[in-house]
Protein backbone atom coordinates (compact mmCIF):
# COMPACT_ATOMS: atom_id res chain seq x y z
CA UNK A 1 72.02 -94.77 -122.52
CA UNK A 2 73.39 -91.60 -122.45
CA UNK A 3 76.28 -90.86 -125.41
CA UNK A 4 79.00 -87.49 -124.93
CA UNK A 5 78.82 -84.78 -127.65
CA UNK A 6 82.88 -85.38 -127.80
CA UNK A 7 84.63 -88.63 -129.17
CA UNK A 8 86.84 -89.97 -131.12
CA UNK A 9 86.98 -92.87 -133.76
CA UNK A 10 90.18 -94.00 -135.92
CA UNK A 11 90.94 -97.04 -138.20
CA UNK A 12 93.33 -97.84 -141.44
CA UNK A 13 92.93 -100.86 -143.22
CA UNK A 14 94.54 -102.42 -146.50
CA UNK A 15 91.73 -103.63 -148.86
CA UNK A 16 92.60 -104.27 -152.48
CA UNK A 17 95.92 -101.91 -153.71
CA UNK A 18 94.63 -98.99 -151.30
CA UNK A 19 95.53 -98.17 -147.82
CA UNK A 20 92.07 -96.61 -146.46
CA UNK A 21 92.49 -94.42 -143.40
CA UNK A 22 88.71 -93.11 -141.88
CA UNK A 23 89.34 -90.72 -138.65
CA UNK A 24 86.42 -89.18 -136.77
CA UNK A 25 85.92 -86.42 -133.90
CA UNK A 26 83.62 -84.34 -132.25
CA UNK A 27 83.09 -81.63 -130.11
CA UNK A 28 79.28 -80.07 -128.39
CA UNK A 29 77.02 -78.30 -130.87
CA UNK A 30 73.71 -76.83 -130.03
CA UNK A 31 73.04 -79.07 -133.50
CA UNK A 32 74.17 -81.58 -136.28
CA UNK A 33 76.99 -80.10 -138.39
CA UNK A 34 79.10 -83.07 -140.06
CA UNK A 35 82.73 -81.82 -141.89
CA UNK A 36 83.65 -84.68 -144.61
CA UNK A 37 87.36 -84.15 -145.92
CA UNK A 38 88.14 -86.40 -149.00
CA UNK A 39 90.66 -86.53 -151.43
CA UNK A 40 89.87 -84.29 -154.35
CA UNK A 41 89.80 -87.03 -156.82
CA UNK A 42 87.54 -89.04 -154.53
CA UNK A 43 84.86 -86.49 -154.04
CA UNK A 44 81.94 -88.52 -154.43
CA UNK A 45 82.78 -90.41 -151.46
CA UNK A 46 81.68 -86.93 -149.61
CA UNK A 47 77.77 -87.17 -149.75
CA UNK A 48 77.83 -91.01 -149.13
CA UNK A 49 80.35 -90.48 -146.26
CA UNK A 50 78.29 -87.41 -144.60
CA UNK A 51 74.70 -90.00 -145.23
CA UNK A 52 76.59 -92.84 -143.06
CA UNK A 53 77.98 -91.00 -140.19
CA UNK A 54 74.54 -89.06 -139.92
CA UNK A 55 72.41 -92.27 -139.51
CA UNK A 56 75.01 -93.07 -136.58
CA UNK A 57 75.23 -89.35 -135.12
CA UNK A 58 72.58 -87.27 -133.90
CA UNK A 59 74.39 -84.29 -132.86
CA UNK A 60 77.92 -82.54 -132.85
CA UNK A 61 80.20 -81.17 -134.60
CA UNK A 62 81.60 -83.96 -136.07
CA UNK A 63 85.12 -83.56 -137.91
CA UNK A 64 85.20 -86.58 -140.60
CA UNK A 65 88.67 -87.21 -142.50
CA UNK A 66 89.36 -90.11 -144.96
CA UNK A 67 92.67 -91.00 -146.80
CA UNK A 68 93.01 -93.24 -149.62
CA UNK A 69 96.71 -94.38 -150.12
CA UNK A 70 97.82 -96.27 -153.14
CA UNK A 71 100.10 -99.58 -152.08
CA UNK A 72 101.31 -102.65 -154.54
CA UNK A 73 99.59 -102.20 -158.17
CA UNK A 74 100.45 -98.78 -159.80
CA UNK A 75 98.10 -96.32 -159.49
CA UNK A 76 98.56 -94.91 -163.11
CA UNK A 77 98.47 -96.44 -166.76
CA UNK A 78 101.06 -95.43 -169.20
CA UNK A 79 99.73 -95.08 -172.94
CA UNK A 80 101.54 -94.32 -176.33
CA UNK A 81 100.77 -91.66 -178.58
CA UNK A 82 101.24 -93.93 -181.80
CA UNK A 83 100.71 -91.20 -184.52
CA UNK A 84 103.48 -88.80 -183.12
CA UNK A 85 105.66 -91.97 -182.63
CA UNK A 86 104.98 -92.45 -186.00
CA UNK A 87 106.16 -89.18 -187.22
CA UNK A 88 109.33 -89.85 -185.34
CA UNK A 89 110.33 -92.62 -186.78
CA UNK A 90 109.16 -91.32 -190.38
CA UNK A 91 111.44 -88.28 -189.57
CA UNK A 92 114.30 -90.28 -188.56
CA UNK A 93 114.06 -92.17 -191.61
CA UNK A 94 114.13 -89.41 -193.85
CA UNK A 95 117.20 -88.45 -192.08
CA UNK A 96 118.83 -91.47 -192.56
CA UNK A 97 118.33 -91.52 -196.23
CA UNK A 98 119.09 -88.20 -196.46
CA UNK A 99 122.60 -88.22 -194.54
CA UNK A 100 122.93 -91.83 -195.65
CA UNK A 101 123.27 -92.15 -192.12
CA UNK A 102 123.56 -95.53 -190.14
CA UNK A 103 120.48 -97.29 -189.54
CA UNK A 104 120.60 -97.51 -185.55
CA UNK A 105 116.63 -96.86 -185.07
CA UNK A 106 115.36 -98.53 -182.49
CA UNK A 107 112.57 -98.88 -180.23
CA UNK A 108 114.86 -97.46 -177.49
CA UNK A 109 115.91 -94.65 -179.48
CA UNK A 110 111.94 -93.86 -180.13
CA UNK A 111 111.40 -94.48 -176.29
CA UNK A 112 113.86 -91.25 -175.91
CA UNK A 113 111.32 -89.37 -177.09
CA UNK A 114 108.97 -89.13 -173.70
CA UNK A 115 106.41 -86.61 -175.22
CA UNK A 116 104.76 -89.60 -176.94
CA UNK A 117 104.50 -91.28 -173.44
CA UNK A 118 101.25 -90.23 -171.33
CA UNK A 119 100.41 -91.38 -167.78
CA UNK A 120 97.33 -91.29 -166.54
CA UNK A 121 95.49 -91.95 -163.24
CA UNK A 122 94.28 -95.21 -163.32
CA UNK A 123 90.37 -95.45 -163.17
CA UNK A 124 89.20 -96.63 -160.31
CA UNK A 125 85.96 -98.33 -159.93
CA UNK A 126 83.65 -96.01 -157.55
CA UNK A 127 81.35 -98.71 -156.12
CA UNK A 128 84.10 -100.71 -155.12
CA UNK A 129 86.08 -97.89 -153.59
CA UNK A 130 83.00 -97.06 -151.63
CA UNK A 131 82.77 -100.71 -150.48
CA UNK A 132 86.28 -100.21 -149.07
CA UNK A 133 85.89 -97.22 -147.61
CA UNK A 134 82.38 -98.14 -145.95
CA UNK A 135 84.04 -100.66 -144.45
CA UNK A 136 86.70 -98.89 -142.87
CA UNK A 137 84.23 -95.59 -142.00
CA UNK A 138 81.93 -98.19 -140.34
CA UNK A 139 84.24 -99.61 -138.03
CA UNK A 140 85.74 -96.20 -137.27
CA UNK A 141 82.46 -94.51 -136.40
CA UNK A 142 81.78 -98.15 -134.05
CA UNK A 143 84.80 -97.01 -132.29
CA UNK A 144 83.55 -93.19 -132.04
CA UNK A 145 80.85 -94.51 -130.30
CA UNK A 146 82.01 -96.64 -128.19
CA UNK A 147 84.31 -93.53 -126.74
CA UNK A 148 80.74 -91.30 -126.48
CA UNK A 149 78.81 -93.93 -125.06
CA UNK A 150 81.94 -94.64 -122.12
CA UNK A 151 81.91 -90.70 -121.57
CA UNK A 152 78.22 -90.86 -121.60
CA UNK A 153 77.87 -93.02 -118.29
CA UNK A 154 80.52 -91.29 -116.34
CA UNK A 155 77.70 -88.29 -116.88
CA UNK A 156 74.87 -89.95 -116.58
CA UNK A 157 75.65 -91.25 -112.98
CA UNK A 158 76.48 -88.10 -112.04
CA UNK A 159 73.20 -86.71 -113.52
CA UNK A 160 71.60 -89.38 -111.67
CA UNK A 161 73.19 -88.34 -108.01
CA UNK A 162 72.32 -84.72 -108.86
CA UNK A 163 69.18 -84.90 -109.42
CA UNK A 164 68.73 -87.27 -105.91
CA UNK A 165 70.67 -84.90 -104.10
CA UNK A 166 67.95 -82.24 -105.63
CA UNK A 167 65.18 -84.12 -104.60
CA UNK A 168 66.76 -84.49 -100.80
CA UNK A 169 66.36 -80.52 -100.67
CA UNK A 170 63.13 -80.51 -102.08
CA UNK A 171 61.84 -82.61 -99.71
CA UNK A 172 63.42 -80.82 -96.51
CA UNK A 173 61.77 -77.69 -98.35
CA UNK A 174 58.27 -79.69 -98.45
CA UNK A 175 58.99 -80.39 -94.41
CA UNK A 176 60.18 -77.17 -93.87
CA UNK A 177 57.63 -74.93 -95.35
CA UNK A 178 54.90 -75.90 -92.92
CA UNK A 179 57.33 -75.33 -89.89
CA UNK A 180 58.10 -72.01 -91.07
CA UNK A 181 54.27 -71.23 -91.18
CA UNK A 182 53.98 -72.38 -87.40
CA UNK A 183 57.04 -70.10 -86.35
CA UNK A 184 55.64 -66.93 -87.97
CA UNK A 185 52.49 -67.87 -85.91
CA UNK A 186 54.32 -68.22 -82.67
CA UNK A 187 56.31 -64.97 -83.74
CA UNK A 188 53.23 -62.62 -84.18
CA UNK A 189 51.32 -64.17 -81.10
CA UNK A 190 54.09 -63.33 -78.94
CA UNK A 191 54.66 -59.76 -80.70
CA UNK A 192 50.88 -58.76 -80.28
CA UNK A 193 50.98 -60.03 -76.67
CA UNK A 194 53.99 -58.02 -76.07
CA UNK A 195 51.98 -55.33 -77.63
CA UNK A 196 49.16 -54.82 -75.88
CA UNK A 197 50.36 -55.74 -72.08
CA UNK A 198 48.11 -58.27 -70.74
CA UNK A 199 44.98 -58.61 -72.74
CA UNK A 200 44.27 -61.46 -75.07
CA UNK A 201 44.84 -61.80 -78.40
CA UNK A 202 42.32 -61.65 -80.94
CA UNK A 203 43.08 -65.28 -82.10
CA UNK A 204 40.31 -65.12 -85.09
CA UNK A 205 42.36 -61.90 -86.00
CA UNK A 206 45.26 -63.66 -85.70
CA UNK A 207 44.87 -66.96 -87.58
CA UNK A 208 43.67 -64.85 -90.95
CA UNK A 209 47.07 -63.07 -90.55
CA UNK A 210 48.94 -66.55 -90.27
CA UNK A 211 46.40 -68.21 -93.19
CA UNK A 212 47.35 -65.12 -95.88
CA UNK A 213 51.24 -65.88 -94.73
CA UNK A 214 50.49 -69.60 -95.05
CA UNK A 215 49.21 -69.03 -98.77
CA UNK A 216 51.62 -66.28 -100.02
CA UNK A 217 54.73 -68.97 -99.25
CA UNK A 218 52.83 -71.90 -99.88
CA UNK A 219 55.48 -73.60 -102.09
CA UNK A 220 53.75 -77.42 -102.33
CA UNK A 221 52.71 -77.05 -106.04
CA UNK A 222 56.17 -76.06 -106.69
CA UNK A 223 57.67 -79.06 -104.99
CA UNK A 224 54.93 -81.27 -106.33
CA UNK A 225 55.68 -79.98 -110.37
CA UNK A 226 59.83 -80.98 -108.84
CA UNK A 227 59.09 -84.06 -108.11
CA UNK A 228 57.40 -84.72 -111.34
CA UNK A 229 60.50 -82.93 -113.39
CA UNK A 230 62.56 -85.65 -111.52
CA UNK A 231 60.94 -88.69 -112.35
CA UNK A 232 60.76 -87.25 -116.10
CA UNK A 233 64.61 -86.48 -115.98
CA UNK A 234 65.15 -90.47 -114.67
CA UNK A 235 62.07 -91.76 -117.63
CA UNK A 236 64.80 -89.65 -120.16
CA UNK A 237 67.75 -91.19 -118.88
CA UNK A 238 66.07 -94.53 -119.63
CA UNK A 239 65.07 -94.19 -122.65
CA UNK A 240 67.00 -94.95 -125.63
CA UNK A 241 67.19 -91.78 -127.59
CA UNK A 242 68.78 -89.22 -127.88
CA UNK A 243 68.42 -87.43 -124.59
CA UNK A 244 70.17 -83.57 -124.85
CA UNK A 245 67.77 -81.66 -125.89
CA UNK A 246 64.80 -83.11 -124.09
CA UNK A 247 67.18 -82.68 -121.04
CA UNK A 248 68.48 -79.19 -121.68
CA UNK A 249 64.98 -78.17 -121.89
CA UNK A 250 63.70 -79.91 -118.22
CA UNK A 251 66.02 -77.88 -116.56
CA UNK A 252 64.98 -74.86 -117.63
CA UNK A 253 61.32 -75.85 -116.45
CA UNK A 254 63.20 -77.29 -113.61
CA UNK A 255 65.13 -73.88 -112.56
CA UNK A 256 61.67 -71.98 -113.39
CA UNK A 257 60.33 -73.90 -109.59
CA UNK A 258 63.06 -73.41 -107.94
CA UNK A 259 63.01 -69.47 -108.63
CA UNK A 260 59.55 -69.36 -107.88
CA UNK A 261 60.03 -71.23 -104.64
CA UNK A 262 62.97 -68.66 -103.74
CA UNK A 263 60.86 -65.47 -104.78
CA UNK A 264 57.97 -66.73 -101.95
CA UNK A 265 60.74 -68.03 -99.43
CA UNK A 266 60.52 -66.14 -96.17
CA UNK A 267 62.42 -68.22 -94.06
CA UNK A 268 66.01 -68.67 -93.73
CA UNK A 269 66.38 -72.32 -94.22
CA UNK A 270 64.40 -72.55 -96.85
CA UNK A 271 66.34 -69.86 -98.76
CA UNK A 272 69.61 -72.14 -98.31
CA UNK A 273 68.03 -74.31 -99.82
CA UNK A 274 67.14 -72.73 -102.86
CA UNK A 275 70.39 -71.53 -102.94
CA UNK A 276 71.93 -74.62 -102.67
CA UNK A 277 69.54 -76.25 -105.56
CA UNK A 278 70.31 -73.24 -108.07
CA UNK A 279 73.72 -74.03 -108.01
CA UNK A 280 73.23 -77.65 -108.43
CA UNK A 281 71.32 -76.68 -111.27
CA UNK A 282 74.17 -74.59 -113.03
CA UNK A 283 76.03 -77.61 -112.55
CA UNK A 284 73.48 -79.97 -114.21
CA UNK A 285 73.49 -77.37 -117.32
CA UNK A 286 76.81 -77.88 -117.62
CA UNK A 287 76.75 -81.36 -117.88
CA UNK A 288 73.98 -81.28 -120.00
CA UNK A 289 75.75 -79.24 -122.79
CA UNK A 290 77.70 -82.19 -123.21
CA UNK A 291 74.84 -84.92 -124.12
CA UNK A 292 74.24 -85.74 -127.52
């Protein structure tokens, strides 16, 4: 099965106290280049991120953004400087003796002092944010390819009436080539007759003329080495990898007949022909440029 070069893959799920958000897209690439955006304080989700999407992905550019979101527990601890609370209250004291102030000290009038307050990120536990997020990557990149693999067979089956199409004019080629060959016969009969008045034609003369004609636009080993591209285009079609490159490169062996079939075509119809199959070819390239 075919799969497009361009998708897209989205899901958010709660697990735990985080909201986990995994997004994926792509667009063609001659190769494999993956682009993992995590938050900063998550960064070693990156490399285990870019490793899953890879074993799923053969080749894009693949855009890869995950979000974690912090819902229900706090995300941060709050811890107490005791030794400068300490001083405070020491200081406070010494006031109050001093002044022979009121004693009012309390832990509220300590908590007023928020440089002995410190809030930190809570830790989180990395293999169990992974977990999470693995989850939620997963079933985004199942969607991603879901959405290549539905592109994917709206271009295979129009690879596969291409190339049928292309093997229709290769065979009228096949027919036609031999017909040509008689008509250029008939032709210089009838010229050489014309030529000289009434006497007969050397025909000896005349079929070695029409037998180097016959070989210089012979074009059956071209449409033989077609017909085998063909049935190797189908085989890759059927197969189950990854088909782009193997694809991108038949054509080219595939346009390489077809030019040398035009450079030896001497008859009209058969240069239609090749006209018509070069620019069914441009059209197959383009296609192809899309196939993972």
């Amino acid at each position: 099965m075919l799969k497009s070069m361009t998708g897209y893959g989205r899901c958010e799920r709660i697990i735990g106290s985080k909201k986990i958000t995994a997004e994926l897209k792509s667009v063609n690439h001659r190769f494999s280049d993956y682009n993992i955006k995590v938050p900063r304080q998550y960064g070693f989700l990156e490399d285990r991120a870019r490793q899953l999407v890879s074993e799923a992905v053969a080749r894009g550019k693949i855009d890869v953004y995950i979000s974690l979101e912090s819902c229900g527990e706090a995300d941060k601890t709050v811890t107490v400087n005791m030794e400068l609370a300490k001083n405070y209250v020491e200081i406070l004291q010494d006031l109050r003796d001093t002044f022979s102030l009121k004693d009012d000290i309390s832990v509220s009038t300590i908590a007023s002092f928020g440089d002995i307050f410190r809030a930190e990120p809570k830790r989180d536990d990395e293999e169990e944010i992974w977990a999470g997020v693995k989850a939620v990557l997963s079933d985004a990149v199942d969607a991603f390819i879901a959405m290549r693999a539905r592109e994917g067979e709206r271009i295979e089956k129009d690879l596969r009436a291409r190339i049928n199409y292309m093997k229709s004019l290769a065979e009228e080629i096949d027919e036609r080539s031999p017909q040509a060959v008689e008509e250029y016969k008939n032709k210089l009969y009838a010229k050489i007759k014309e030529v000289i008045d009434e006497r007969e034609p050397d025909d000896a003369r005349i079929l070695t003329e029409v037998a180097i004609f016959a070989d210089k636009v012979a074009v059956n080993e071209e449409t033989v080495r077609l017909a085998s591209h063909y049935d190797e285009f189908f085989a890759i079609l059927d197969g189950d990898e990854p088909a782009g490159r193997k694809l991108d490169f038949l054509i080219q062996e595939i346009n390489r007949e077809v030019n040398t079939i035009g450079s030896k075509a001497s008859d009209l119809e058969i240069a239609k022909l090749v006209v018509t199959l070069k620019g069914e070819i441009e059209k197959l390239r383009e296609q192809i440029q899309n196939i993972e």
